[in-house]
PDB file of N, CA and C in Angstrom:
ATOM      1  N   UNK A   1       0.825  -1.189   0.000  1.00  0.00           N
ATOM      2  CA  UNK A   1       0.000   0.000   0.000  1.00  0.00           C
ATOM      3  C   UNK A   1       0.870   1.255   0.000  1.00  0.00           C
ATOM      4  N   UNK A   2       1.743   1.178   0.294  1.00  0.00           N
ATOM      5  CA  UNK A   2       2.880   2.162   0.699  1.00  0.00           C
ATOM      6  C   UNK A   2       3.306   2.704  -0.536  1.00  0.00           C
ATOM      7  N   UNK A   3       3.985   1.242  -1.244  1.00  0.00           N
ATOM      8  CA  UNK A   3       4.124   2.289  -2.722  1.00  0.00           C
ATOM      9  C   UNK A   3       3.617   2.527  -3.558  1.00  0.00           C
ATOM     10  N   UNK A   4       1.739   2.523  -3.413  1.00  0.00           N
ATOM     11  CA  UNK A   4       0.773   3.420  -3.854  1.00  0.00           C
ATOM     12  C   UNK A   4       0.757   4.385  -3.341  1.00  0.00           C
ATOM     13  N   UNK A   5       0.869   4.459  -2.528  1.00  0.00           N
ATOM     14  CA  UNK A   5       1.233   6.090  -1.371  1.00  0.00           C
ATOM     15  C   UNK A   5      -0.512   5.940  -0.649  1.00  0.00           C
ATOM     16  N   UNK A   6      -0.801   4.547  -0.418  1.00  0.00           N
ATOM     17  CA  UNK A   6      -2.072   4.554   0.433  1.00  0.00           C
ATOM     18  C   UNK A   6      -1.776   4.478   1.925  1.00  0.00           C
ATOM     19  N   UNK A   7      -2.449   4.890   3.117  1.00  0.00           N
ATOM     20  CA  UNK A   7      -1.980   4.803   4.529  1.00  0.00           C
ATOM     21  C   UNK A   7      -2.926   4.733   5.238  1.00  0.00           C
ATOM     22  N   UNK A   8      -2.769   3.607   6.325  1.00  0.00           N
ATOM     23  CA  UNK A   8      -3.934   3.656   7.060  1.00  0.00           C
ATOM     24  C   UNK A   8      -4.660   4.980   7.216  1.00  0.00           C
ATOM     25  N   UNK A   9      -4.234   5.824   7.129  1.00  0.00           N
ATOM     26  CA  UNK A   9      -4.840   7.280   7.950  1.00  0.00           C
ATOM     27  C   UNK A   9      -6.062   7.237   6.574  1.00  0.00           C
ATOM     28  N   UNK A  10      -5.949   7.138   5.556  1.00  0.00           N
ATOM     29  CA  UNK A  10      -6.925   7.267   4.274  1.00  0.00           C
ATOM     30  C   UNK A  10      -8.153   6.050   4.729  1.00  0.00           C
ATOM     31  N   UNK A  11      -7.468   4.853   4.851  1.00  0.00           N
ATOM     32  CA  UNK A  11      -8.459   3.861   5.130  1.00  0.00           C
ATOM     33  C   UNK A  11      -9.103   4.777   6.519  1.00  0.00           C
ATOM     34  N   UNK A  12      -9.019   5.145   7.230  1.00  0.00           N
ATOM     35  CA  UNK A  12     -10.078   5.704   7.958  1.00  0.00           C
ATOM     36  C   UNK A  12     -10.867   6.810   7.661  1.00  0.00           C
ATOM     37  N   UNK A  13     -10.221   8.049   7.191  1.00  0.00           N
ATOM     38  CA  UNK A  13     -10.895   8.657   6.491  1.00  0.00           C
ATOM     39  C   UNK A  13     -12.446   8.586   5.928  1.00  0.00           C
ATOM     40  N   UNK A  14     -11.133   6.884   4.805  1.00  0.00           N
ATOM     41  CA  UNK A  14     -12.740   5.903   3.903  1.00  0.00           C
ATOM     42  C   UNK A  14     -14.029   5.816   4.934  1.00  0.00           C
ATOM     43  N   UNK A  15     -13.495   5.348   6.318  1.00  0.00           N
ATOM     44  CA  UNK A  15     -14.342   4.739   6.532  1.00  0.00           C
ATOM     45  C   UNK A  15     -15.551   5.474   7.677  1.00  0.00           C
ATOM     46  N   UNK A  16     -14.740   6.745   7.664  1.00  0.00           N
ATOM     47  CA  UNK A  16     -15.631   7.498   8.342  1.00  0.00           C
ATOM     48  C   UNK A  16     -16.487   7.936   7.478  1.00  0.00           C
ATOM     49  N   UNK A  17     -16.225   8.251   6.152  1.00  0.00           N
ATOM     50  CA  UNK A  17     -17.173   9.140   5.111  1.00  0.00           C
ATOM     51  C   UNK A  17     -18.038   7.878   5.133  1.00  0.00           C
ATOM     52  N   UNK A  18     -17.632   6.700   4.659  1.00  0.00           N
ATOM     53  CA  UNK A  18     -18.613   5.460   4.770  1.00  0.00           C
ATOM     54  C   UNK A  18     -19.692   5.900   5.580  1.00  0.00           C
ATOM     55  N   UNK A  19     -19.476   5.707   6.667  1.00  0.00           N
ATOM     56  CA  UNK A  19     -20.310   5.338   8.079  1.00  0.00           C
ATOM     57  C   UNK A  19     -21.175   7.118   8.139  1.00  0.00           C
ATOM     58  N   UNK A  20     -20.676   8.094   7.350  1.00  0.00           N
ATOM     59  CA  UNK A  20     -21.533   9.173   7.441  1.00  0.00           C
ATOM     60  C   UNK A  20     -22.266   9.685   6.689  1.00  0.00           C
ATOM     61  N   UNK A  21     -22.495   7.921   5.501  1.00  0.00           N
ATOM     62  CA  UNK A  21     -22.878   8.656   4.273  1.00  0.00           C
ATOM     63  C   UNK A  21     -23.034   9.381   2.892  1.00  0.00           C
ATOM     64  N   UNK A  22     -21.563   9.968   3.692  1.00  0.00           N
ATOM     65  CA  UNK A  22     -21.117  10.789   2.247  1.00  0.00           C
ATOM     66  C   UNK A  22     -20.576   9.881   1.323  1.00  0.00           C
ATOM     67  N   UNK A  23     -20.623   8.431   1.257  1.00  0.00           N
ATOM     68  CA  UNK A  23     -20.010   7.767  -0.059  1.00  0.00           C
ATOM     69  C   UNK A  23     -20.764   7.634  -1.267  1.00  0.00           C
ATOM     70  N   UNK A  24     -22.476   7.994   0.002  1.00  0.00           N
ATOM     71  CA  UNK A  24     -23.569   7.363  -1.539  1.00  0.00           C
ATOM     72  C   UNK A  24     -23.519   8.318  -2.281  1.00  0.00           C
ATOM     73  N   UNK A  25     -22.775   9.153  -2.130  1.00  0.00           N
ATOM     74  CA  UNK A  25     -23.217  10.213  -3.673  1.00  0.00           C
ATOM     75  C   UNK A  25     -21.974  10.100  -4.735  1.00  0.00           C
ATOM     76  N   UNK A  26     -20.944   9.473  -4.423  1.00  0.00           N
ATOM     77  CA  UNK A  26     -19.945   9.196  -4.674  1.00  0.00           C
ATOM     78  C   UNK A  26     -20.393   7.730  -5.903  1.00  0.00           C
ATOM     79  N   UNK A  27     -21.263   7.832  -6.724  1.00  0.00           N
ATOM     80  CA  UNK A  27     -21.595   6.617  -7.823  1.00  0.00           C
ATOM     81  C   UNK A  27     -20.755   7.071  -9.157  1.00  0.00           C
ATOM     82  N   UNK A  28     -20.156   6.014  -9.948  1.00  0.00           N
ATOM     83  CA  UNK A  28     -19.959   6.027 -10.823  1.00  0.00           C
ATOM     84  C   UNK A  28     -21.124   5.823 -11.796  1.00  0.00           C
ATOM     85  N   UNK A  29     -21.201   6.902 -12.719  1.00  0.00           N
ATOM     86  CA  UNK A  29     -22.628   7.213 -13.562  1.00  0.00           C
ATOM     87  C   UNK A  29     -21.705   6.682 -14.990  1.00  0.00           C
ATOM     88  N   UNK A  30     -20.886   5.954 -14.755  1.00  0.00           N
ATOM     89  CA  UNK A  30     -20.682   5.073 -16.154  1.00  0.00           C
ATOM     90  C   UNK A  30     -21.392   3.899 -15.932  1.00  0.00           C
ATOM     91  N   UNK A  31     -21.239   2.862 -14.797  1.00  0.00           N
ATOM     92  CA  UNK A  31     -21.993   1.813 -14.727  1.00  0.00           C
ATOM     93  C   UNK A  31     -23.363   1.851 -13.670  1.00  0.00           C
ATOM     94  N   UNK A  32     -23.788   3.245 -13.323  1.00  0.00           N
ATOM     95  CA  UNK A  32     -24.559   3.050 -12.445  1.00  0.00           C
ATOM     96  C   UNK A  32     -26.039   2.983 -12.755  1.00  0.00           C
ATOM     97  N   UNK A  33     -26.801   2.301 -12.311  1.00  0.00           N
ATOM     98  CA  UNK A  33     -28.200   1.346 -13.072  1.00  0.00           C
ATOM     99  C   UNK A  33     -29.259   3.086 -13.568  1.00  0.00           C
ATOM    100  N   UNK A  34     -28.845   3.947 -12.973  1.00  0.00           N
ATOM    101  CA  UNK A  34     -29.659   5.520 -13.637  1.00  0.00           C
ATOM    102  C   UNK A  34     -29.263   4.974 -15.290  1.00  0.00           C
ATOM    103  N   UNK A  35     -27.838   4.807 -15.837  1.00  0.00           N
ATOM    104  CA  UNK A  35     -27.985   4.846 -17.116  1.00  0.00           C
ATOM    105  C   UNK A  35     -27.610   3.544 -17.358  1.00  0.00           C
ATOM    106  N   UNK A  36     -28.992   3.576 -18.305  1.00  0.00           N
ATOM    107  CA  UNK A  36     -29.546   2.216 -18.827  1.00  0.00           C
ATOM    108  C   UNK A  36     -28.189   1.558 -19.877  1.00  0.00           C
ATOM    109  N   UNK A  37     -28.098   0.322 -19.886  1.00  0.00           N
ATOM    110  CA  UNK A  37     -27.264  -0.141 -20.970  1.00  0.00           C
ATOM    111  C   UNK A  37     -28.072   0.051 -22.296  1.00  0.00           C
ATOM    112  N   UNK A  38     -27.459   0.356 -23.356  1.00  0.00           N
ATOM    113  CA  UNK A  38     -28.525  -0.140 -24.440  1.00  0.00           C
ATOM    114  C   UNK A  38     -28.334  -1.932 -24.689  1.00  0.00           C
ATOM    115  N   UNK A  39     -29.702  -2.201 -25.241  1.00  0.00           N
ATOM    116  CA  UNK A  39     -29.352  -3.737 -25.721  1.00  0.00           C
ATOM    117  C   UNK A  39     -28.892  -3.675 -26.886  1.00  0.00           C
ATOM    118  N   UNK A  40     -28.439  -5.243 -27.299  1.00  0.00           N
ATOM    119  CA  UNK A  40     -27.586  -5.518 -28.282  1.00  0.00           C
ATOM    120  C   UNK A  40     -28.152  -5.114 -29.553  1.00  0.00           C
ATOM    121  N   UNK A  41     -29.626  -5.594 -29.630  1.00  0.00           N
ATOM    122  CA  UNK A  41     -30.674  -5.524 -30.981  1.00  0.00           C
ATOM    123  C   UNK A  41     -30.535  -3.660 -30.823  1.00  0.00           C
ATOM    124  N   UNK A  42     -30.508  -2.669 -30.283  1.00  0.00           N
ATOM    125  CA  UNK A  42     -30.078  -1.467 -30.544  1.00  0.00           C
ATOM    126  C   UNK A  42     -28.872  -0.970 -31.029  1.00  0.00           C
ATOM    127  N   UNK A  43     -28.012  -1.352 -29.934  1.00  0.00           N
ATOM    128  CA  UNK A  43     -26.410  -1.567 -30.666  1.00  0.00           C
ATOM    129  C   UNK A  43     -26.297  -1.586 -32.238  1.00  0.00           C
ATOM    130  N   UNK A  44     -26.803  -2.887 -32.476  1.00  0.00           N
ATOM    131  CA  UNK A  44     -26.738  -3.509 -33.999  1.00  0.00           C
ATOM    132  C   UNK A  44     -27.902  -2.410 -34.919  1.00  0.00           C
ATOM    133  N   UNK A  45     -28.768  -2.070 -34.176  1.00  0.00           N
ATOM    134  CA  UNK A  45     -29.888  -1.456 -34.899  1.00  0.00           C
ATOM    135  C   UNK A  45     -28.886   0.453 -35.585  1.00  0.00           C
ATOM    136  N   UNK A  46     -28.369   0.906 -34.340  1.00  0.00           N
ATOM    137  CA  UNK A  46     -27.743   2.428 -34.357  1.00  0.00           C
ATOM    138  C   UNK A  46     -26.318   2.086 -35.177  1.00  0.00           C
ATOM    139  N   UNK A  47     -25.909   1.013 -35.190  1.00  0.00           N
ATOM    140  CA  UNK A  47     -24.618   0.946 -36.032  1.00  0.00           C
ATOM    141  C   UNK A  47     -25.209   0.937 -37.645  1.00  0.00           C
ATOM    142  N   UNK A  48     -26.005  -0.115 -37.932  1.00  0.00           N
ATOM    143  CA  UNK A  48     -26.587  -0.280 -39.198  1.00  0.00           C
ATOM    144  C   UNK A  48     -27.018   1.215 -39.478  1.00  0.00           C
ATOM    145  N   UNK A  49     -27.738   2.038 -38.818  1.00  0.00           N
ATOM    146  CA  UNK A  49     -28.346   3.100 -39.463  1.00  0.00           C
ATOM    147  C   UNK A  49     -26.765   4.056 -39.534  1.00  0.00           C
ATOM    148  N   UNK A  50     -25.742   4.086 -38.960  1.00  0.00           N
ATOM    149  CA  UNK A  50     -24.336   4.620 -39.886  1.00  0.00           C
ATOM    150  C   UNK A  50     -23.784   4.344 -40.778  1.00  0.00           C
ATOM    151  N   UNK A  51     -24.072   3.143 -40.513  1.00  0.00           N
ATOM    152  CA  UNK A  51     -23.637   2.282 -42.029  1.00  0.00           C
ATOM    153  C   UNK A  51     -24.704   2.575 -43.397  1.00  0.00           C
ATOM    154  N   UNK A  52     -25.581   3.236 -42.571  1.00  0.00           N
ATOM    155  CA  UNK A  52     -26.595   3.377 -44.217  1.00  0.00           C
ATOM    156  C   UNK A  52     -26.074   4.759 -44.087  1.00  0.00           C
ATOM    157  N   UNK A  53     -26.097   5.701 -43.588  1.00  0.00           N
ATOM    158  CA  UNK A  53     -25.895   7.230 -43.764  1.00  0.00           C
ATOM    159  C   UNK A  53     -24.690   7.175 -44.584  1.00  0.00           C
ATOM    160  N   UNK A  54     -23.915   6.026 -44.049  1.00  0.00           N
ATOM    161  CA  UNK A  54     -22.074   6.497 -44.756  1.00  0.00           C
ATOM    162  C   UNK A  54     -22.766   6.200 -46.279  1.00  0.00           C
ATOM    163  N   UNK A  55     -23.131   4.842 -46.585  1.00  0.00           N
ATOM    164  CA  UNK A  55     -23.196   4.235 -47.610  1.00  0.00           C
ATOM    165  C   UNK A  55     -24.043   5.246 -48.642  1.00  0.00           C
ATOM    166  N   UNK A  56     -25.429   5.943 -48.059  1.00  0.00           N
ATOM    167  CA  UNK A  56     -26.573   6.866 -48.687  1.00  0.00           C
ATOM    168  C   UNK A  56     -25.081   7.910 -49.223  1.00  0.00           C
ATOM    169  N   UNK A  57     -24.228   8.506 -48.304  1.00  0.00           N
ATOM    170  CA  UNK A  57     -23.276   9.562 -48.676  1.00  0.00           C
ATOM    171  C   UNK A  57     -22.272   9.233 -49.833  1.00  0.00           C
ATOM    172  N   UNK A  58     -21.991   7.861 -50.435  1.00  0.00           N
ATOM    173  CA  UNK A  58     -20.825   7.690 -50.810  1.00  0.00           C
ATOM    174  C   UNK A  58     -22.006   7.647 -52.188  1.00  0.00           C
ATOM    175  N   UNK A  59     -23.178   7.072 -52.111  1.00  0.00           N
ATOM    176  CA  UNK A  59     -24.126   6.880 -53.163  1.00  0.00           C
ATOM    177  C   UNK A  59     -24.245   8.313 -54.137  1.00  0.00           C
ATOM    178  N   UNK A  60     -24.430   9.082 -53.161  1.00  0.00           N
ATOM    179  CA  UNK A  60     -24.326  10.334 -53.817  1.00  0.00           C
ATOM    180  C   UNK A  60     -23.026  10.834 -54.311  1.00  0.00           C
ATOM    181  N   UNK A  61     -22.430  10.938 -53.398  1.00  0.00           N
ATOM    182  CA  UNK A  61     -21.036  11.235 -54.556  1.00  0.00           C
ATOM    183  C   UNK A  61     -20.690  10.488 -55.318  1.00  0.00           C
ATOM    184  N   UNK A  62     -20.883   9.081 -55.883  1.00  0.00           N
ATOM    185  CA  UNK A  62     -20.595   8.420 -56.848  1.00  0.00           C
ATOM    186  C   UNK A  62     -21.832   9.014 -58.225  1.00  0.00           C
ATOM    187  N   UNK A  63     -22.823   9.047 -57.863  1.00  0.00           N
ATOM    188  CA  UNK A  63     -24.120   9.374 -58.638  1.00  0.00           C
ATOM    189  C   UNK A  63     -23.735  11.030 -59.497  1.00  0.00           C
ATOM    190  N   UNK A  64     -23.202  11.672 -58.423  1.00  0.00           N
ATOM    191  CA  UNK A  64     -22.143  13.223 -58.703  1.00  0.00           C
ATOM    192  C   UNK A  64     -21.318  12.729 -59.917  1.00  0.00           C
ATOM    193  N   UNK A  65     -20.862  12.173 -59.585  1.00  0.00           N
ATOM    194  CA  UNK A  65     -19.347  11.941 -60.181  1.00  0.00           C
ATOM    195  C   UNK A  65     -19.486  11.256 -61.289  1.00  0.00           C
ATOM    196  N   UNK A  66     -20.947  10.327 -62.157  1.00  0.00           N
ATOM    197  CA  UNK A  66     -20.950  10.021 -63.028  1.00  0.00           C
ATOM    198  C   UNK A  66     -21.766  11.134 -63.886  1.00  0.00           C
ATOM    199  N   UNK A  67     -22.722  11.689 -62.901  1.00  0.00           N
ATOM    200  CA  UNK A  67     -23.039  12.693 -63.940  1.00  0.00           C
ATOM    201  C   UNK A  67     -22.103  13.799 -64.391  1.00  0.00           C
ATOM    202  N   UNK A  68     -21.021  13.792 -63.762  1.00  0.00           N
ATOM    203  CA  UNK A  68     -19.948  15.001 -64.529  1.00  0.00           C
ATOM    204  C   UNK A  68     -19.279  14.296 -65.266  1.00  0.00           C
ATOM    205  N   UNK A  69     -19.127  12.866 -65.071  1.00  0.00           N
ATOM    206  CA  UNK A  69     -18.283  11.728 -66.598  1.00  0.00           C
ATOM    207  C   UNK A  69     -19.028  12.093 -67.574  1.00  0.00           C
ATOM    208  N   UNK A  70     -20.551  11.878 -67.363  1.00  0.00           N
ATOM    209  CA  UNK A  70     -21.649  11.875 -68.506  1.00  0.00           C
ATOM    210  C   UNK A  70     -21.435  13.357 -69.319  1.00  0.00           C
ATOM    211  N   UNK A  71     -21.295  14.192 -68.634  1.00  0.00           N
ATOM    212  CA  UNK A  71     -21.474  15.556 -68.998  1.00  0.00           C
ATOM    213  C   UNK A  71     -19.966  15.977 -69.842  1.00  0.00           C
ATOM    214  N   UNK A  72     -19.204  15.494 -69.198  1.00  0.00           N
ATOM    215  CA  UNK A  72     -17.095  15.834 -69.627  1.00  0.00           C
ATOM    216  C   UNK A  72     -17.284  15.166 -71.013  1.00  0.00           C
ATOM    217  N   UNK A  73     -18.170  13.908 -70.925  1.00  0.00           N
ATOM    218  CA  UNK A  73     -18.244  13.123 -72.356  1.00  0.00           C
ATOM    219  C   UNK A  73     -18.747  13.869 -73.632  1.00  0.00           C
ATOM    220  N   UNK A  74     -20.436  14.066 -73.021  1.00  0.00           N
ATOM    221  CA  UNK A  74     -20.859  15.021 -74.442  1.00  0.00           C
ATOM    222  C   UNK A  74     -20.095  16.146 -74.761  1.00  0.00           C
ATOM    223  N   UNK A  75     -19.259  16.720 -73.837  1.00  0.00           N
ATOM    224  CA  UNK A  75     -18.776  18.105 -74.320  1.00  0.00           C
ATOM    225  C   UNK A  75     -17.861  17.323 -74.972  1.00  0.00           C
ATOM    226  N   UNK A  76     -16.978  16.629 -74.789  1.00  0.00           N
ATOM    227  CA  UNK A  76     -15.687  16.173 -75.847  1.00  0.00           C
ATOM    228  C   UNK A  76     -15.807  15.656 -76.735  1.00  0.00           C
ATOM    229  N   UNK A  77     -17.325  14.790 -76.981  1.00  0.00           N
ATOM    230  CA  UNK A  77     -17.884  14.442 -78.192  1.00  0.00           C
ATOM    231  C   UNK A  77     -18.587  15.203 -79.128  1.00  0.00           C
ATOM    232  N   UNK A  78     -19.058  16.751 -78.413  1.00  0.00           N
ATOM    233  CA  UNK A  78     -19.255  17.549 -79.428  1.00  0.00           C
ATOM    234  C   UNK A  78     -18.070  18.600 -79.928  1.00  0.00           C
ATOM    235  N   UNK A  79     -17.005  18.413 -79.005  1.00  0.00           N
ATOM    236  CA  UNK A  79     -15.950  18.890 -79.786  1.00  0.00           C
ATOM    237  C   UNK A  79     -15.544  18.202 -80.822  1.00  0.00           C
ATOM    238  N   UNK A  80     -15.416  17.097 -80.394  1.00  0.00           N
ATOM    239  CA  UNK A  80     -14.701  15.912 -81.489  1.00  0.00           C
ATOM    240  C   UNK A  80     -15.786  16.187 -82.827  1.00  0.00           C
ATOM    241  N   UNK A  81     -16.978  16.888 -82.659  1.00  0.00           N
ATOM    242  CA  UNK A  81     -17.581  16.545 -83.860  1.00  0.00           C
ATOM    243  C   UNK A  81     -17.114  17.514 -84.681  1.00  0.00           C
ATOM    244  N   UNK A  82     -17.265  19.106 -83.883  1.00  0.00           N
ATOM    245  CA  UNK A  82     -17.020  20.293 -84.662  1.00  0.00           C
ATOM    246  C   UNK A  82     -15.696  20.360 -84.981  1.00  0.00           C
ATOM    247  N   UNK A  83     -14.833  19.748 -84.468  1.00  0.00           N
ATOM    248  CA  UNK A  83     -13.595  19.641 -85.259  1.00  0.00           C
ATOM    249  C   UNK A  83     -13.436  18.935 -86.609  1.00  0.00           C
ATOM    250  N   UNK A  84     -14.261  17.610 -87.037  1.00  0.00           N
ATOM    251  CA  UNK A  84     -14.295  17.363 -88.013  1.00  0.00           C
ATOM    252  C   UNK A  84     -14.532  17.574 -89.227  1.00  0.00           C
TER     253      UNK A  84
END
């Protein structure tokens, strides 16, 4: 305990705040039952709906990106014409 730098004098401390109370407010609100776990079928449910937002996002910029192929095309094919 020592070369944690813990000392009896702390263990009493502990154990007076114990015995007066003041520990119950002292909860960890990462695991404490106020916040709910989500379940797994949510988990899986909130991941899938990122996975569609990413996927909806990449849809569109691909959908972008062929209509400016489509568009780069006719212009170079109506150059190619008026040049002939």
């Amino acid at each position: 305990m020592r070369r944690e730098r813990l000392y009896h004098s702390h263990v009493k401390e502990w154990r007076a705040a114990r015995d007066a109370g003041a520990l119950e407010s002292l909860v960890d609100r990462r695991t404490s039952p106020a916040r709910t776990k989500k379940s797994a079928a949510e988990v899986e449910n909130e991941k899938l709906r990122q996975q569609v937002e990413r996927l909806q996002k990449d849809l569109a910029r691909n959908k972008a990106a062929l209509e400016v192929m489509g568009k780069a095309s006719a212009l170079l094919e109506m150059i190619s014409e008026s040049a002939d």
